[in-house]
Protein backbone atom coordinates (compact mmCIF):
# COMPACT_ATOMS: atom_id res chain seq x y z
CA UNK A 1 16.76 0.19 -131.65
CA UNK A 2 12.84 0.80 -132.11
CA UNK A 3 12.33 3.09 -129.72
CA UNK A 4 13.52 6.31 -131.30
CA UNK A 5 10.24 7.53 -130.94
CA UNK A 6 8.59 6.89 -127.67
CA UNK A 7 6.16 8.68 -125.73
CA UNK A 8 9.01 9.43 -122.74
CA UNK A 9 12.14 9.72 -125.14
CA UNK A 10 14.14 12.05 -123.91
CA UNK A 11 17.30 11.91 -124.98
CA UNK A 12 16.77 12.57 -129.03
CA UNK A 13 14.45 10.73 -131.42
CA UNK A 14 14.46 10.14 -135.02
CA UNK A 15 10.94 9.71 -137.38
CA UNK A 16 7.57 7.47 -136.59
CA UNK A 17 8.11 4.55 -138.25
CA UNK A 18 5.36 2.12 -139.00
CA UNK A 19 7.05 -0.64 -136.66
CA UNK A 20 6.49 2.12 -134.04
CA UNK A 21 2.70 1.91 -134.06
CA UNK A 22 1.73 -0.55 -132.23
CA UNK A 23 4.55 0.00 -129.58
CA UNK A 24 3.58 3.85 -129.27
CA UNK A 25 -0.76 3.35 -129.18
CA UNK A 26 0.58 0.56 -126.41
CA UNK A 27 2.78 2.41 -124.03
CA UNK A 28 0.62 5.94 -124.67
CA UNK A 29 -2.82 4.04 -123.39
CA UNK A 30 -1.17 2.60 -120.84
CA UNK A 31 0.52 5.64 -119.30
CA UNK A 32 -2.39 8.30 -119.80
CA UNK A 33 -4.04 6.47 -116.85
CA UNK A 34 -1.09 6.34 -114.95
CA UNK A 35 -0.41 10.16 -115.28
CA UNK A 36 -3.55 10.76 -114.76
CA UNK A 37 -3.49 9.25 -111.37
CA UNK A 38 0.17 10.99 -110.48
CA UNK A 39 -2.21 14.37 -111.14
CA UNK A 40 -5.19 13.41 -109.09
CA UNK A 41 -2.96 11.99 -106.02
CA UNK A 42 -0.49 15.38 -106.32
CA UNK A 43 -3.53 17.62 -106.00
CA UNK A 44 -5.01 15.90 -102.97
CA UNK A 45 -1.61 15.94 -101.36
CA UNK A 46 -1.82 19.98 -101.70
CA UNK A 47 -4.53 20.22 -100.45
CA UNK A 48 -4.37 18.26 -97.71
CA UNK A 49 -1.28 20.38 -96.82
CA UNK A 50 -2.77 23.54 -97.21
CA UNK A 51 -5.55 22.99 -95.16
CA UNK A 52 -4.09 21.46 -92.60
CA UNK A 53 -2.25 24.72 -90.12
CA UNK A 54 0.13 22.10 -88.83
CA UNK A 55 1.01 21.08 -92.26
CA UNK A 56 0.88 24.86 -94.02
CA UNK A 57 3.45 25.96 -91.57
CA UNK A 58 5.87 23.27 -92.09
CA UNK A 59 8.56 25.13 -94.46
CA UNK A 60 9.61 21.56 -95.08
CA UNK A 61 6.24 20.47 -96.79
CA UNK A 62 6.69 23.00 -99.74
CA UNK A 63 9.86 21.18 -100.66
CA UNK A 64 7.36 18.39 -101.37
CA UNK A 65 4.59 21.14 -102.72
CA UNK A 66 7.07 21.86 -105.86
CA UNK A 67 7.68 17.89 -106.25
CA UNK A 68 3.90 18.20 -106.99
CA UNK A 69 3.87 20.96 -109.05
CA UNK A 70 6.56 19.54 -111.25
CA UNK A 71 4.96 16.17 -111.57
CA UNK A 72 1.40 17.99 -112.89
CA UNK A 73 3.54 19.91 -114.95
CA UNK A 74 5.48 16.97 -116.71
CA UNK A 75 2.15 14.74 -116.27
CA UNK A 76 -0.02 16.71 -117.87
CA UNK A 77 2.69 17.63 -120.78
CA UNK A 78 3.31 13.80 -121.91
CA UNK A 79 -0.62 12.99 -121.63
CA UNK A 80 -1.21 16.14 -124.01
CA UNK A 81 1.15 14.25 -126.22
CA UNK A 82 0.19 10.88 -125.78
CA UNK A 83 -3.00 11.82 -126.98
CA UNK A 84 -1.73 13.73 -129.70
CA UNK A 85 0.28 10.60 -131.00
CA UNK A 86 -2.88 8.47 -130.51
CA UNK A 87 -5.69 10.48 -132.47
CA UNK A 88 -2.69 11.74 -134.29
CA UNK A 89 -3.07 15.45 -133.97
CA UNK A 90 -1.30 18.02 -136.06
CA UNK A 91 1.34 19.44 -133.96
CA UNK A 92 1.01 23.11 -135.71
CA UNK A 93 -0.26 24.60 -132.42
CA UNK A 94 2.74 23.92 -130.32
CA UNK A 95 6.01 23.01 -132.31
CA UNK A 96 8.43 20.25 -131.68
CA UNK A 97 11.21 21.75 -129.66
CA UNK A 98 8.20 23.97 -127.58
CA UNK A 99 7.24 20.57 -126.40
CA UNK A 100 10.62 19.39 -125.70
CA UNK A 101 11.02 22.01 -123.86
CA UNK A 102 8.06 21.62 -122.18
CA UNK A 103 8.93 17.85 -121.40
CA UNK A 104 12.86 18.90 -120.15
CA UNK A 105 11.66 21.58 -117.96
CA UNK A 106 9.40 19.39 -115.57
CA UNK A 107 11.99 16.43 -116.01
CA UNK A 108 14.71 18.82 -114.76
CA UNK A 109 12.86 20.41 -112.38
CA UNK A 110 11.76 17.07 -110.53
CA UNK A 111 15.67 15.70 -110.75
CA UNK A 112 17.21 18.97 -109.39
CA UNK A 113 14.40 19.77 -107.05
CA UNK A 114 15.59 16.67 -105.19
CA UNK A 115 19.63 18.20 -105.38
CA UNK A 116 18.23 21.29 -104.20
CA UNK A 117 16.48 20.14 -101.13
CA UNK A 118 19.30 18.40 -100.17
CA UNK A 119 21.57 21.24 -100.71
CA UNK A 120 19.08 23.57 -98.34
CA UNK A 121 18.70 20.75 -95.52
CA UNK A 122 22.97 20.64 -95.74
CA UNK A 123 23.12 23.58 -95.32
CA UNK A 124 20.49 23.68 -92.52
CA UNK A 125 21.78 20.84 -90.57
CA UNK A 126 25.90 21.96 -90.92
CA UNK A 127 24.89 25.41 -89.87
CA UNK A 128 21.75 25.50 -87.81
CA UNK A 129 22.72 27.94 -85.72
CA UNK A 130 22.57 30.35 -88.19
CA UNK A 131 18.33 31.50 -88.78
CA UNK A 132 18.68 32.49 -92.25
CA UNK A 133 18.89 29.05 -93.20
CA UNK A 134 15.58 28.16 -91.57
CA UNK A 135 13.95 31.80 -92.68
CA UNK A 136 10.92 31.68 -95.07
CA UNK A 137 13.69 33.45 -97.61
CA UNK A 138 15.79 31.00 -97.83
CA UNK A 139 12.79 28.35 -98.65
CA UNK A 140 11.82 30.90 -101.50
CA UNK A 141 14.96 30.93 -102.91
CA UNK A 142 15.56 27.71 -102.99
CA UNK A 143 12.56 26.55 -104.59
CA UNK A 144 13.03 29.45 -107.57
CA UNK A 145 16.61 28.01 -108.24
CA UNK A 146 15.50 25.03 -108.87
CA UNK A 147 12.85 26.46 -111.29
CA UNK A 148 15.87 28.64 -112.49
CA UNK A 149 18.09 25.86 -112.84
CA UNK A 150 15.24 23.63 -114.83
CA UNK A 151 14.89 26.27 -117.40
CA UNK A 152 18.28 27.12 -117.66
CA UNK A 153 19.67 23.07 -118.59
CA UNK A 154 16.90 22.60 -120.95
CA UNK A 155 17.43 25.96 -123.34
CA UNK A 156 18.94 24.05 -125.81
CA UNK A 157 15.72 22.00 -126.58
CA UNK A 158 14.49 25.31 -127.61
CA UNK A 159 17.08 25.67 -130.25
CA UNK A 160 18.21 22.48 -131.65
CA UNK A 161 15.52 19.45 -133.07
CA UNK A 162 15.26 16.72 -130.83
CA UNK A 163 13.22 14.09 -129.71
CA UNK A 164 9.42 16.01 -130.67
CA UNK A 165 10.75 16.92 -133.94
CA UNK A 166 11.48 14.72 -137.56
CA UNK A 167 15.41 14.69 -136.62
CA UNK A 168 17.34 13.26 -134.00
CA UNK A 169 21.06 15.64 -132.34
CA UNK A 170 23.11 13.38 -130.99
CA UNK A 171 24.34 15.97 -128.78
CA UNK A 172 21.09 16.46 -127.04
CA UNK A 173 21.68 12.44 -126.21
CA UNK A 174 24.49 13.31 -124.56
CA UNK A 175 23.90 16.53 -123.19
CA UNK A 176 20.57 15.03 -121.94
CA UNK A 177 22.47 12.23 -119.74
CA UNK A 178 25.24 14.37 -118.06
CA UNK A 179 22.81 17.87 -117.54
CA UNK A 180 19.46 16.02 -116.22
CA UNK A 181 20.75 12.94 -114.72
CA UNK A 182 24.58 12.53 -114.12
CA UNK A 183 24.89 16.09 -112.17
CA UNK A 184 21.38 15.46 -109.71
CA UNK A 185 22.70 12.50 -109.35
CA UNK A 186 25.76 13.27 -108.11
CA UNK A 187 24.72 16.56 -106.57
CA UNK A 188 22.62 14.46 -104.31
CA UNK A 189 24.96 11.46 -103.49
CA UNK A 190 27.71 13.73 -102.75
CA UNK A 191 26.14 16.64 -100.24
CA UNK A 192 24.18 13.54 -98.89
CA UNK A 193 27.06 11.48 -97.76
CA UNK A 194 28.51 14.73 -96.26
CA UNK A 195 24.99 15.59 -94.03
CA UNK A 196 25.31 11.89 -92.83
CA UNK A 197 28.72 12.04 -91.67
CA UNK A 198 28.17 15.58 -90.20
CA UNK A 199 25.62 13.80 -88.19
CA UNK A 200 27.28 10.45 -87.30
CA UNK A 201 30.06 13.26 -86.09
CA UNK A 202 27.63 15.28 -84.09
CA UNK A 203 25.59 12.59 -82.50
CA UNK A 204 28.91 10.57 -81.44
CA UNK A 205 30.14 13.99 -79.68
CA UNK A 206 27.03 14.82 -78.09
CA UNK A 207 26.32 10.58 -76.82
CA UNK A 208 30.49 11.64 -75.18
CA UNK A 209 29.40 14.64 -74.04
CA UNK A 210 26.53 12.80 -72.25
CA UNK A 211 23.76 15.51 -74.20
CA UNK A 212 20.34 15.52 -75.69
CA UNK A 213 20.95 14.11 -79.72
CA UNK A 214 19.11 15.95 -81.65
CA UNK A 215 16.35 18.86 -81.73
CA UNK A 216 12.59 18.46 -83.09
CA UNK A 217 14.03 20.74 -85.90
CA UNK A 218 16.95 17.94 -86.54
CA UNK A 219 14.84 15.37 -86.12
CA UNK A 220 12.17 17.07 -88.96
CA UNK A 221 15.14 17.77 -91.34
CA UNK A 222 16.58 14.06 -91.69
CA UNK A 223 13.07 12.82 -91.96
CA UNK A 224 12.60 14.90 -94.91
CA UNK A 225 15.82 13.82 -96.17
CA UNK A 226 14.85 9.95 -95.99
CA UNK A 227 11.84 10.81 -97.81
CA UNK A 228 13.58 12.70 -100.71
CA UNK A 229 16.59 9.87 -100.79
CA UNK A 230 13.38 7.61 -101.32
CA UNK A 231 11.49 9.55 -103.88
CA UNK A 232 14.85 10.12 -105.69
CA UNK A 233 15.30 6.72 -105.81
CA UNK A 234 12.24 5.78 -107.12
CA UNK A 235 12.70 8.40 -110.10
CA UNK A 236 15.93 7.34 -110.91
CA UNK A 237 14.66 3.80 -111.07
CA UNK A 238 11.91 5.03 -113.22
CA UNK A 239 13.83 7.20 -115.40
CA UNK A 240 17.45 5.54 -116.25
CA UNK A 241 16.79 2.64 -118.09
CA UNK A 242 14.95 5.20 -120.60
CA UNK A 243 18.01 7.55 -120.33
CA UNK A 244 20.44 4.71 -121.14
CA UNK A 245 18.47 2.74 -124.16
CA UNK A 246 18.27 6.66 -126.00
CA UNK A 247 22.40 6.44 -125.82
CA UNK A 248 22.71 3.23 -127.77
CA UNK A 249 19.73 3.95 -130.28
CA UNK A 250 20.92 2.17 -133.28
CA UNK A 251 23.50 -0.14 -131.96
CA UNK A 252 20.80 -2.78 -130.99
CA UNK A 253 17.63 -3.80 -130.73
CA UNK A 254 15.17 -3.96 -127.64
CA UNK A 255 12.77 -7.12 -127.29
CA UNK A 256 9.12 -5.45 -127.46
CA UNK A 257 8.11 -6.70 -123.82
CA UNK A 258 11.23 -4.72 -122.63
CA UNK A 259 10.59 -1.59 -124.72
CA UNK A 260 6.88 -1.19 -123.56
CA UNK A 261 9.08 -1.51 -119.97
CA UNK A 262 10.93 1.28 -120.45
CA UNK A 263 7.94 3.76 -121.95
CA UNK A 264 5.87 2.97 -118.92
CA UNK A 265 8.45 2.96 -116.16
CA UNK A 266 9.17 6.79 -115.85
CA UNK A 267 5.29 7.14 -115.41
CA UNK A 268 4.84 4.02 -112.77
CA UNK A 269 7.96 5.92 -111.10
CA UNK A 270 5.92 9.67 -110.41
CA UNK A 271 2.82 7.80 -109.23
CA UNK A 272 4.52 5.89 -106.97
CA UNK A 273 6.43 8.67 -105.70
CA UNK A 274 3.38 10.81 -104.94
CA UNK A 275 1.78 7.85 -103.32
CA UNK A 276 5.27 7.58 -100.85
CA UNK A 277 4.76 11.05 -100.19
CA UNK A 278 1.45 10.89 -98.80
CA UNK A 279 2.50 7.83 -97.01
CA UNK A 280 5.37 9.06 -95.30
CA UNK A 281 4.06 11.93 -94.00
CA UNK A 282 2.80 11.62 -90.70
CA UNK A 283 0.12 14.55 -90.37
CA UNK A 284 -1.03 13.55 -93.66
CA UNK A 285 -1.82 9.87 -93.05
CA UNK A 286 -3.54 10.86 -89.54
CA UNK A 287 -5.70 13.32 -91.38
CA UNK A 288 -6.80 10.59 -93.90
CA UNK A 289 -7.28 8.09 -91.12
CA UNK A 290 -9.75 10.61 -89.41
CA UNK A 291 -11.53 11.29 -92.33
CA UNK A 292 -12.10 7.67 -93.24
CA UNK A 293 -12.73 6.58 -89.58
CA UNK A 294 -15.81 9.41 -89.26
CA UNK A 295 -16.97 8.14 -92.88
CA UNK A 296 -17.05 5.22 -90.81
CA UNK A 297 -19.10 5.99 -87.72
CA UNK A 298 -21.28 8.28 -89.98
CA UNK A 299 -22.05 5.01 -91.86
CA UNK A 300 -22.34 2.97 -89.49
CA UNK A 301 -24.61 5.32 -87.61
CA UNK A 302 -27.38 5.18 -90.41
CA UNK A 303 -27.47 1.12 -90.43
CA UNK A 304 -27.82 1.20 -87.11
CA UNK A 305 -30.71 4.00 -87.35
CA UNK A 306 -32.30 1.85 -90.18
CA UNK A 307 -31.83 -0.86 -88.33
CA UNK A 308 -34.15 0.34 -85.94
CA UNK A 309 -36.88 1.75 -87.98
CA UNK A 310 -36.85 -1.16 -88.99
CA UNK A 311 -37.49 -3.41 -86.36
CA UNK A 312 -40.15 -0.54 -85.17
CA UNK A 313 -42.04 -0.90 -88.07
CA UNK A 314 -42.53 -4.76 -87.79
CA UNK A 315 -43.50 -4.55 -84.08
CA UNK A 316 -45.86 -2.53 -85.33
CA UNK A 317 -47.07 -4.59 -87.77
């Protein structure tokens, strides 16, 4: 296949061939926008977080916070690239498996970011009674193992050539598909299908028990679920198609249209989940709608004021 050398390939690539070209100066001009737009949209949903006190004090919201961080960290990484391949840059200042590195971090961190939220909120929702799990330390925690575990599962980039450098491992192909896809993957299916029967279990006791369903705290924690499941979705969409063409490099070849597909899809696939995070959330979209509907008024304040100077003036006259 072609695209042993894409701007995204993740899973091991070989040299830069000169069929490659075209398909790399392609998918790289069309993504730098893209990223550039998953940075611009990540930053304004931190700050309109953090400035917001109902926001700020939502431990919840910082799940989303590191989402952000990760997707300006692995944004930022393949743009830096891109534009090395483009103006094709020496690569002396940062070597090869550096940048893998670089690239396998943030990729990690956004897949298991999403296992570890859903972890937390299991654990929040099976045992809510116990504080710890809703305590500021526990958030901390959380959020550093999944930095921890990022790290950790992409080590071997650090030793081995891969994908940034002249040779291609095909156990980084391999290793690639079970550590940063395969496990999140699962990690999240499984400890999701268990916090959904847990609370088909609950809710059915407590509608026989004639009681309230659910507290504002419930009701806060499978609303952030939804909105990872979605998100996590989205990436997966985004990222597997790439993940699964690196395992068969070799055995055929893509059609272009579909390759340029597959370079741009893991970038369409942060944007849009940036732009589903500032959707979703409630405060968010209510903060926006304020701000827009004074931009409004204001404007439509000074027609009407020059409006009126206006007809002043030619009574004048």
């Amino acid at each position: 296949m072609n695209s042993t050398n894409n701007s995204t390939n993740i899973g091991g690539g070989g040299s830069q061939g000169n069929t490659q070209s075209s398909s790399i100066s392609v998918s790289d001009i069309v993504q730098i926008p893209l990223l550039s737009l998953t940075i611009i949209f990540s930053i304004l949903y931190i700050i309109l977080v953090l400035v917001q006190r109902v926001t700020r004090i939502n431990k919840l919201n910082w799940y989303t916070i590191n989402l952000c961080f990760a997707s300006i960290l692995l944004s930022t990484v393949m743009i830096l690239m891109s534009i090395k391949r483009i103006f094709d840059i020496s690569t002396n200042l940062l070597p090869c498996r550096l940048q893998a590195f670089l690239i396998n971090t943030s990729t990690c961190q956004l897949m298991y970011a999403h296992a570890v939220v859903t972890i937390s909120r299991f654990l929040g929702i099976v045992h809510g009674n116990k504080r710890f799990f809703h305590s500021k330390l526990f958030l901390i925690g959380c959020l550093i193992l999944g930095w921890y575990i990022a790290v950790a599962v992409a080590i071997p980039y650090l030793f081995i050539d891969s994908f940034a450098c002249s040779s291609r491992n095909t156990f980084l192909t391999y290793y690639t598909l079970v550590a940063t896809l395969i496990i999140p993957v699962l990690t999240v299916l499984l400890f999701n299908i268990h916090i959904f029967m847990f609370v088909s279990q609950s809710t059915r006791r407590v509608h026989a028990e004639g009681g309230n369903t659910g507290s504002a705290s419930h009701t806060r924690d499978m609303h952030l679920l939804k909105t990872m499941i979605i998100t996590f979705v989205i990436f997966i969409a985004g990222w597997v198609p790439l993940f699964i063409s690196q395992i068969f490099i070799g055995s055929f070849t893509l059609p272009t249209l579909v390759d340029y597909i597959f370079q741009v899809l893991p970038s369409i696939s942060m944007l849009c989940d940036i732009i589903v995070l500032i959707y979703i959330n409630q405060p968010i979209r209510r903060f926006l709608a304020q701000i827009i509907r004074k931009q409004q008024q204001q404007r439509a304040f000074i027609n009407h004021t020059l409006t009126n100077r206006e007809k002043i003036n030619y009574q004048r006259k």
